[in-house]
N, C-alpha and C. Protein backbone atom coordinates (compact mmCIF):
# COMPACT_ATOMS: atom_id res chain seq x y z
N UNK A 1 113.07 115.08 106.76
CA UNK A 1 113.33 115.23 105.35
C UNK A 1 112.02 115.25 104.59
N UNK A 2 111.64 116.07 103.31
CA UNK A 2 110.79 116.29 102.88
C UNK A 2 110.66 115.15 101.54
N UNK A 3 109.87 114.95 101.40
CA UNK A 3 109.66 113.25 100.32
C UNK A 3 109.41 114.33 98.88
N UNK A 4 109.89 113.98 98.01
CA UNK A 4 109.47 114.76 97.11
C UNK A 4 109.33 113.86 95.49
N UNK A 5 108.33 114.15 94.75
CA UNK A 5 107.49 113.65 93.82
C UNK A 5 108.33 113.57 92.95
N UNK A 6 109.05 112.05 92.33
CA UNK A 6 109.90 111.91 91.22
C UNK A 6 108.78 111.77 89.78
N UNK A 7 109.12 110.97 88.75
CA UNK A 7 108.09 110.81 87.63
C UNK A 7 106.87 110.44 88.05
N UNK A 8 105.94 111.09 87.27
CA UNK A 8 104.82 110.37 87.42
C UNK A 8 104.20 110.21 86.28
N UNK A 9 103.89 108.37 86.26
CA UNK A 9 103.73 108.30 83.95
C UNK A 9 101.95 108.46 83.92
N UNK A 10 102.12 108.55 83.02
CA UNK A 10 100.40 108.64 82.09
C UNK A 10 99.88 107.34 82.85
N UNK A 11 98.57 107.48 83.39
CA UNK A 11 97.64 106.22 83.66
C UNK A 11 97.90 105.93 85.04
N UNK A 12 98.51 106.40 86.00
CA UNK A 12 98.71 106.47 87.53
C UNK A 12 97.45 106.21 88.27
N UNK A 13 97.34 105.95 89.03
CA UNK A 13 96.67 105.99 90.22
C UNK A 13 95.54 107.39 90.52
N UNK A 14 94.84 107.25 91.14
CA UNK A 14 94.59 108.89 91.81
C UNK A 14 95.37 108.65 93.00
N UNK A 15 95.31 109.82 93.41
CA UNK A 15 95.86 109.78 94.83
C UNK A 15 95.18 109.28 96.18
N UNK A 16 93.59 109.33 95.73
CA UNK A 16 93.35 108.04 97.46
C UNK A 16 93.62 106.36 96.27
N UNK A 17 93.59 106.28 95.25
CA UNK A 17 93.79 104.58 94.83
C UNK A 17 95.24 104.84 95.00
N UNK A 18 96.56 105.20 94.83
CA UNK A 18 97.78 105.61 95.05
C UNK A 18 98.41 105.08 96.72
N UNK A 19 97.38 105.84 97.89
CA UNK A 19 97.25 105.52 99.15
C UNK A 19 97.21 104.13 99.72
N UNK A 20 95.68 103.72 99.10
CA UNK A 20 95.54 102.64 99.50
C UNK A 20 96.08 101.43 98.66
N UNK A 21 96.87 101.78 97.32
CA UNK A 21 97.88 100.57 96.86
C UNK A 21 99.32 100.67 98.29
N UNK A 22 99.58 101.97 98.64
CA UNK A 22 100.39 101.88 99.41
C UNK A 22 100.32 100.61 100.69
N UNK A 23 99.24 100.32 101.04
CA UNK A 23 98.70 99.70 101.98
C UNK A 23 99.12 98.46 101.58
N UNK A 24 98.51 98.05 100.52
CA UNK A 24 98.79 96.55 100.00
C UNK A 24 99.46 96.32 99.08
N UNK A 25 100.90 96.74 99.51
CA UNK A 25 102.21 96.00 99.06
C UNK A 25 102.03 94.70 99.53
N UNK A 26 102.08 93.62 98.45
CA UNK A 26 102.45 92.34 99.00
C UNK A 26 103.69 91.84 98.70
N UNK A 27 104.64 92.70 98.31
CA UNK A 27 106.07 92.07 98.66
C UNK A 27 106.78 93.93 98.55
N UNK A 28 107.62 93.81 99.30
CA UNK A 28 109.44 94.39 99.13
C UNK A 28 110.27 94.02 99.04
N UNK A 29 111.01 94.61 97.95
CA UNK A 29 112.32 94.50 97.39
C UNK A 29 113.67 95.08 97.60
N UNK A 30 114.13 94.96 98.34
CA UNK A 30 115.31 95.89 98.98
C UNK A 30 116.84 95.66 97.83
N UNK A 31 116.91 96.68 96.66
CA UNK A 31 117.87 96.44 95.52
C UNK A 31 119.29 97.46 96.20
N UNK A 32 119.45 98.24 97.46
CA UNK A 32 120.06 99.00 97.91
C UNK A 32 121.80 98.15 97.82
N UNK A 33 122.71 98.56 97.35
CA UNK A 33 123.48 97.63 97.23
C UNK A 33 124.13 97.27 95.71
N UNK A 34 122.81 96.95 95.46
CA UNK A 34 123.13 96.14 94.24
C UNK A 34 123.37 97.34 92.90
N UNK A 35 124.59 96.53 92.25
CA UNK A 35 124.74 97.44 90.68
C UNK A 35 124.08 97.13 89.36
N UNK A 36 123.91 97.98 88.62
CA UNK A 36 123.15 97.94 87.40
C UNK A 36 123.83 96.84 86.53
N UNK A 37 122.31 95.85 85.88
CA UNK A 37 121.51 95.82 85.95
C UNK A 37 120.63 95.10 86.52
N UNK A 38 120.85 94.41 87.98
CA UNK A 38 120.93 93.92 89.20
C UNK A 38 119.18 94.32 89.57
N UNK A 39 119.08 95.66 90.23
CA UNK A 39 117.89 95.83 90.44
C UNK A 39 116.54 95.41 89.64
N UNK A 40 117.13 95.46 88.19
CA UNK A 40 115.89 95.31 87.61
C UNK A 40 115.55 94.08 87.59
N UNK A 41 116.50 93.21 86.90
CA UNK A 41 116.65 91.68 86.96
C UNK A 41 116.13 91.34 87.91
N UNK A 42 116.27 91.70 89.84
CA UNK A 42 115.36 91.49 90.83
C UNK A 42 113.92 91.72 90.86
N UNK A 43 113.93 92.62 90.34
CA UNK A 43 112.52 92.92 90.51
C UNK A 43 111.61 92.63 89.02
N UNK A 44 112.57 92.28 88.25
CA UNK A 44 111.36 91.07 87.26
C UNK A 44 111.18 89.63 87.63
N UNK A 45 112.48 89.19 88.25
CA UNK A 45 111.89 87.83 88.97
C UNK A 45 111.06 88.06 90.20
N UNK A 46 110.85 89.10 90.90
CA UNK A 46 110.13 89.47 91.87
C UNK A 46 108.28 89.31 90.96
N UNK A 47 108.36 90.36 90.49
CA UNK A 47 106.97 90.59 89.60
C UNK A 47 106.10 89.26 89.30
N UNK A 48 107.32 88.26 88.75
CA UNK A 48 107.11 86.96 88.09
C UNK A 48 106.25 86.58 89.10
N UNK A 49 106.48 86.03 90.52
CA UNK A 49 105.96 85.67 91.35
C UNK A 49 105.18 86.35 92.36
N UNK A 50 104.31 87.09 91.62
CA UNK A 50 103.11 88.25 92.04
C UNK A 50 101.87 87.43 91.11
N UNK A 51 100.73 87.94 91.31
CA UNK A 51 99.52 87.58 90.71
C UNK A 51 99.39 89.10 90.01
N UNK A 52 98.07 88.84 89.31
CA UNK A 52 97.91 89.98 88.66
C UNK A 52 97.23 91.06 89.65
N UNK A 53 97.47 92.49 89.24
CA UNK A 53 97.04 93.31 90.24
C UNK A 53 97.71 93.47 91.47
N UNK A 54 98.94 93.11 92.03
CA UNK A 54 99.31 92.66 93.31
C UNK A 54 100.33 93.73 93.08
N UNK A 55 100.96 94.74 94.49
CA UNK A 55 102.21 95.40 94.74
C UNK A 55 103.46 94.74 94.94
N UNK A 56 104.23 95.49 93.95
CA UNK A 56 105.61 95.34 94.57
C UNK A 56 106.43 97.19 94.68
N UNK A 57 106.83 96.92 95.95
CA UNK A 57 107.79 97.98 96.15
C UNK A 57 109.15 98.15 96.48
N UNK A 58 110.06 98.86 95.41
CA UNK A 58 111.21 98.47 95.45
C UNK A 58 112.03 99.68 95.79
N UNK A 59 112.87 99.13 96.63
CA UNK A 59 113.92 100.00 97.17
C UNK A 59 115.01 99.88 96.41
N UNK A 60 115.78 101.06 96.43
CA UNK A 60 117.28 101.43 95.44
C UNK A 60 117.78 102.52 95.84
N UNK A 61 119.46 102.43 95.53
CA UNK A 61 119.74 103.85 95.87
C UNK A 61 120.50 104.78 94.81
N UNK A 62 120.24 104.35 93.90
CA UNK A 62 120.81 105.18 92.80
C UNK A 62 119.85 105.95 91.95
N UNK A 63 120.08 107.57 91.93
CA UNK A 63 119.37 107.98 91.05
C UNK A 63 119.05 107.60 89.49
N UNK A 64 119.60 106.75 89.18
CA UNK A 64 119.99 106.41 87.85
C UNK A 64 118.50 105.38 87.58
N UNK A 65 118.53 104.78 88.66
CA UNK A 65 117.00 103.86 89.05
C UNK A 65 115.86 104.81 88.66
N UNK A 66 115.83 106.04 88.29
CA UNK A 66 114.39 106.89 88.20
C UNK A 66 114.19 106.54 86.67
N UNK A 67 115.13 106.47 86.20
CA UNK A 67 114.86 106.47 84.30
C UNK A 67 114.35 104.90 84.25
N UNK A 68 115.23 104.22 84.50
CA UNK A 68 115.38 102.39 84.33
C UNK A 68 113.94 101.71 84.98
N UNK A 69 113.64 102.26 86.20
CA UNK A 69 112.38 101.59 86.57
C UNK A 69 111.17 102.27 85.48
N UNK A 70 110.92 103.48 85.14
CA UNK A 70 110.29 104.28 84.03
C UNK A 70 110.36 103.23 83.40
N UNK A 71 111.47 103.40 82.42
CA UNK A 71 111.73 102.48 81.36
C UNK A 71 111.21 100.63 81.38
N UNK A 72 111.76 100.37 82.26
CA UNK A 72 110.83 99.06 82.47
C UNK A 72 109.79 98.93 82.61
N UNK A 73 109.03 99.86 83.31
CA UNK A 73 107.55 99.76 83.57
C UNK A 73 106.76 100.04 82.10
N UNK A 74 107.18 100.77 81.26
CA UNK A 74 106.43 101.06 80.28
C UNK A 74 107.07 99.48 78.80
N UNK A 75 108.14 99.16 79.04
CA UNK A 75 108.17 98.23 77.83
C UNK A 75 107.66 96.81 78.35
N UNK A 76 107.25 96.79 80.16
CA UNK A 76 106.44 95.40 80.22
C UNK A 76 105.11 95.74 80.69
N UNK A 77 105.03 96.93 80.71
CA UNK A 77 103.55 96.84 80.50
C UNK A 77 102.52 97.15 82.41
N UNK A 78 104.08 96.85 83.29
CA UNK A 78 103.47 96.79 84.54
C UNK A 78 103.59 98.29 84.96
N UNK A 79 102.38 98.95 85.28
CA UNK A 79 102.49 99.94 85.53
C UNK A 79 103.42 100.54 87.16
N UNK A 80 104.15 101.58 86.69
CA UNK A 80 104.61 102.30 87.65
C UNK A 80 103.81 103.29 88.38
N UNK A 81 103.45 103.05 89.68
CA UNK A 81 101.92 103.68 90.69
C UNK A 81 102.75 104.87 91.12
N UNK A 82 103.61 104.90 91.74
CA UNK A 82 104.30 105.65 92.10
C UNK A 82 106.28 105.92 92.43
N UNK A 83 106.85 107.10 92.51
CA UNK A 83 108.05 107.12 93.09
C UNK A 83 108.13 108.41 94.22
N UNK A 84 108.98 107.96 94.52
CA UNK A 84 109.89 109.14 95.45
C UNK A 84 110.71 108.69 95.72
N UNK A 85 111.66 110.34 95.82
CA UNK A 85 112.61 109.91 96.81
C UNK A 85 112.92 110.57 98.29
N UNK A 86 113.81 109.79 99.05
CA UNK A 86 113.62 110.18 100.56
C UNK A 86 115.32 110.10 101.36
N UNK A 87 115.82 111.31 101.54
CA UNK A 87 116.97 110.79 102.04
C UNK A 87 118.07 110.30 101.13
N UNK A 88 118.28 110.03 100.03
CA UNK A 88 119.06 109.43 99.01
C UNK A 88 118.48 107.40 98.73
N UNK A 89 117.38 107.85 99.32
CA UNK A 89 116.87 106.90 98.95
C UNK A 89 115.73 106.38 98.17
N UNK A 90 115.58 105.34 97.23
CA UNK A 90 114.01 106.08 96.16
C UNK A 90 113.45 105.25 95.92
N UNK A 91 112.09 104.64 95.98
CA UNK A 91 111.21 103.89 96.37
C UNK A 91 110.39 103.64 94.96
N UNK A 92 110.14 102.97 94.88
CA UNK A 92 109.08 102.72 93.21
C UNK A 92 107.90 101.75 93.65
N UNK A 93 106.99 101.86 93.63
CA UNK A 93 105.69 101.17 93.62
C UNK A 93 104.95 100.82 92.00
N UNK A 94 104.87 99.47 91.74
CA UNK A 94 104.71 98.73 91.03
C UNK A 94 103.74 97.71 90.91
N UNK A 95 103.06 98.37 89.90
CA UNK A 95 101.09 96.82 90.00
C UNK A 95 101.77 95.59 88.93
N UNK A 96 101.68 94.59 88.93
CA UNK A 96 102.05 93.90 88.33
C UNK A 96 100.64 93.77 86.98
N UNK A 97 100.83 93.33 85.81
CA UNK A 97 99.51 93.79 85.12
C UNK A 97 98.66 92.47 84.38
């Protein structure tokens, strides 16, 4: 299956800093399952217990997750590094700020 490039917001990564945030995820979040507004709620108590600068990457399976993680990332400020999706499945990478 071919991975293909969901949003990408203002102030991203380049693509080798993009790479090597990939590397150092220090936590995953597996929200697959869970209903709205479930994922997010996880993954702000997730964030909480990150340091500054530190990855979180979160798994989900609803397209509906492409707007909502957007949306969160820009009203707290933690930037969204990257998305895709893969399979019906869609991944968000997250710096805590």
């Amino acid at each position: 299956m071919n991975t293909i490039p969901l949003e990408r917001l203002a102030g991203d990564l380049a693509d080798g800093d993009r790479a090597k945030s990939a590397e150092s995820v220090t936590q995953r979040l597996d929200t697959r399952g869970l209903s709205c507004p479930m994922p997010i709620v996880k993954t702000a108590q997730a964030m909480a217990g990150l340091a500054s600068g530190e990855f979180l990457e979160v798994i989900a399976y609803s397209p509906k997750a492409v707007t909502d993680f957007g949306a969160w990332s820009r009203s707290t400020g933690n930037p969204l590094v990257d998305s895709i999706a893969e399979g019906g499945v869609y991944r968000f990478l997250l710096r805590k700020k």
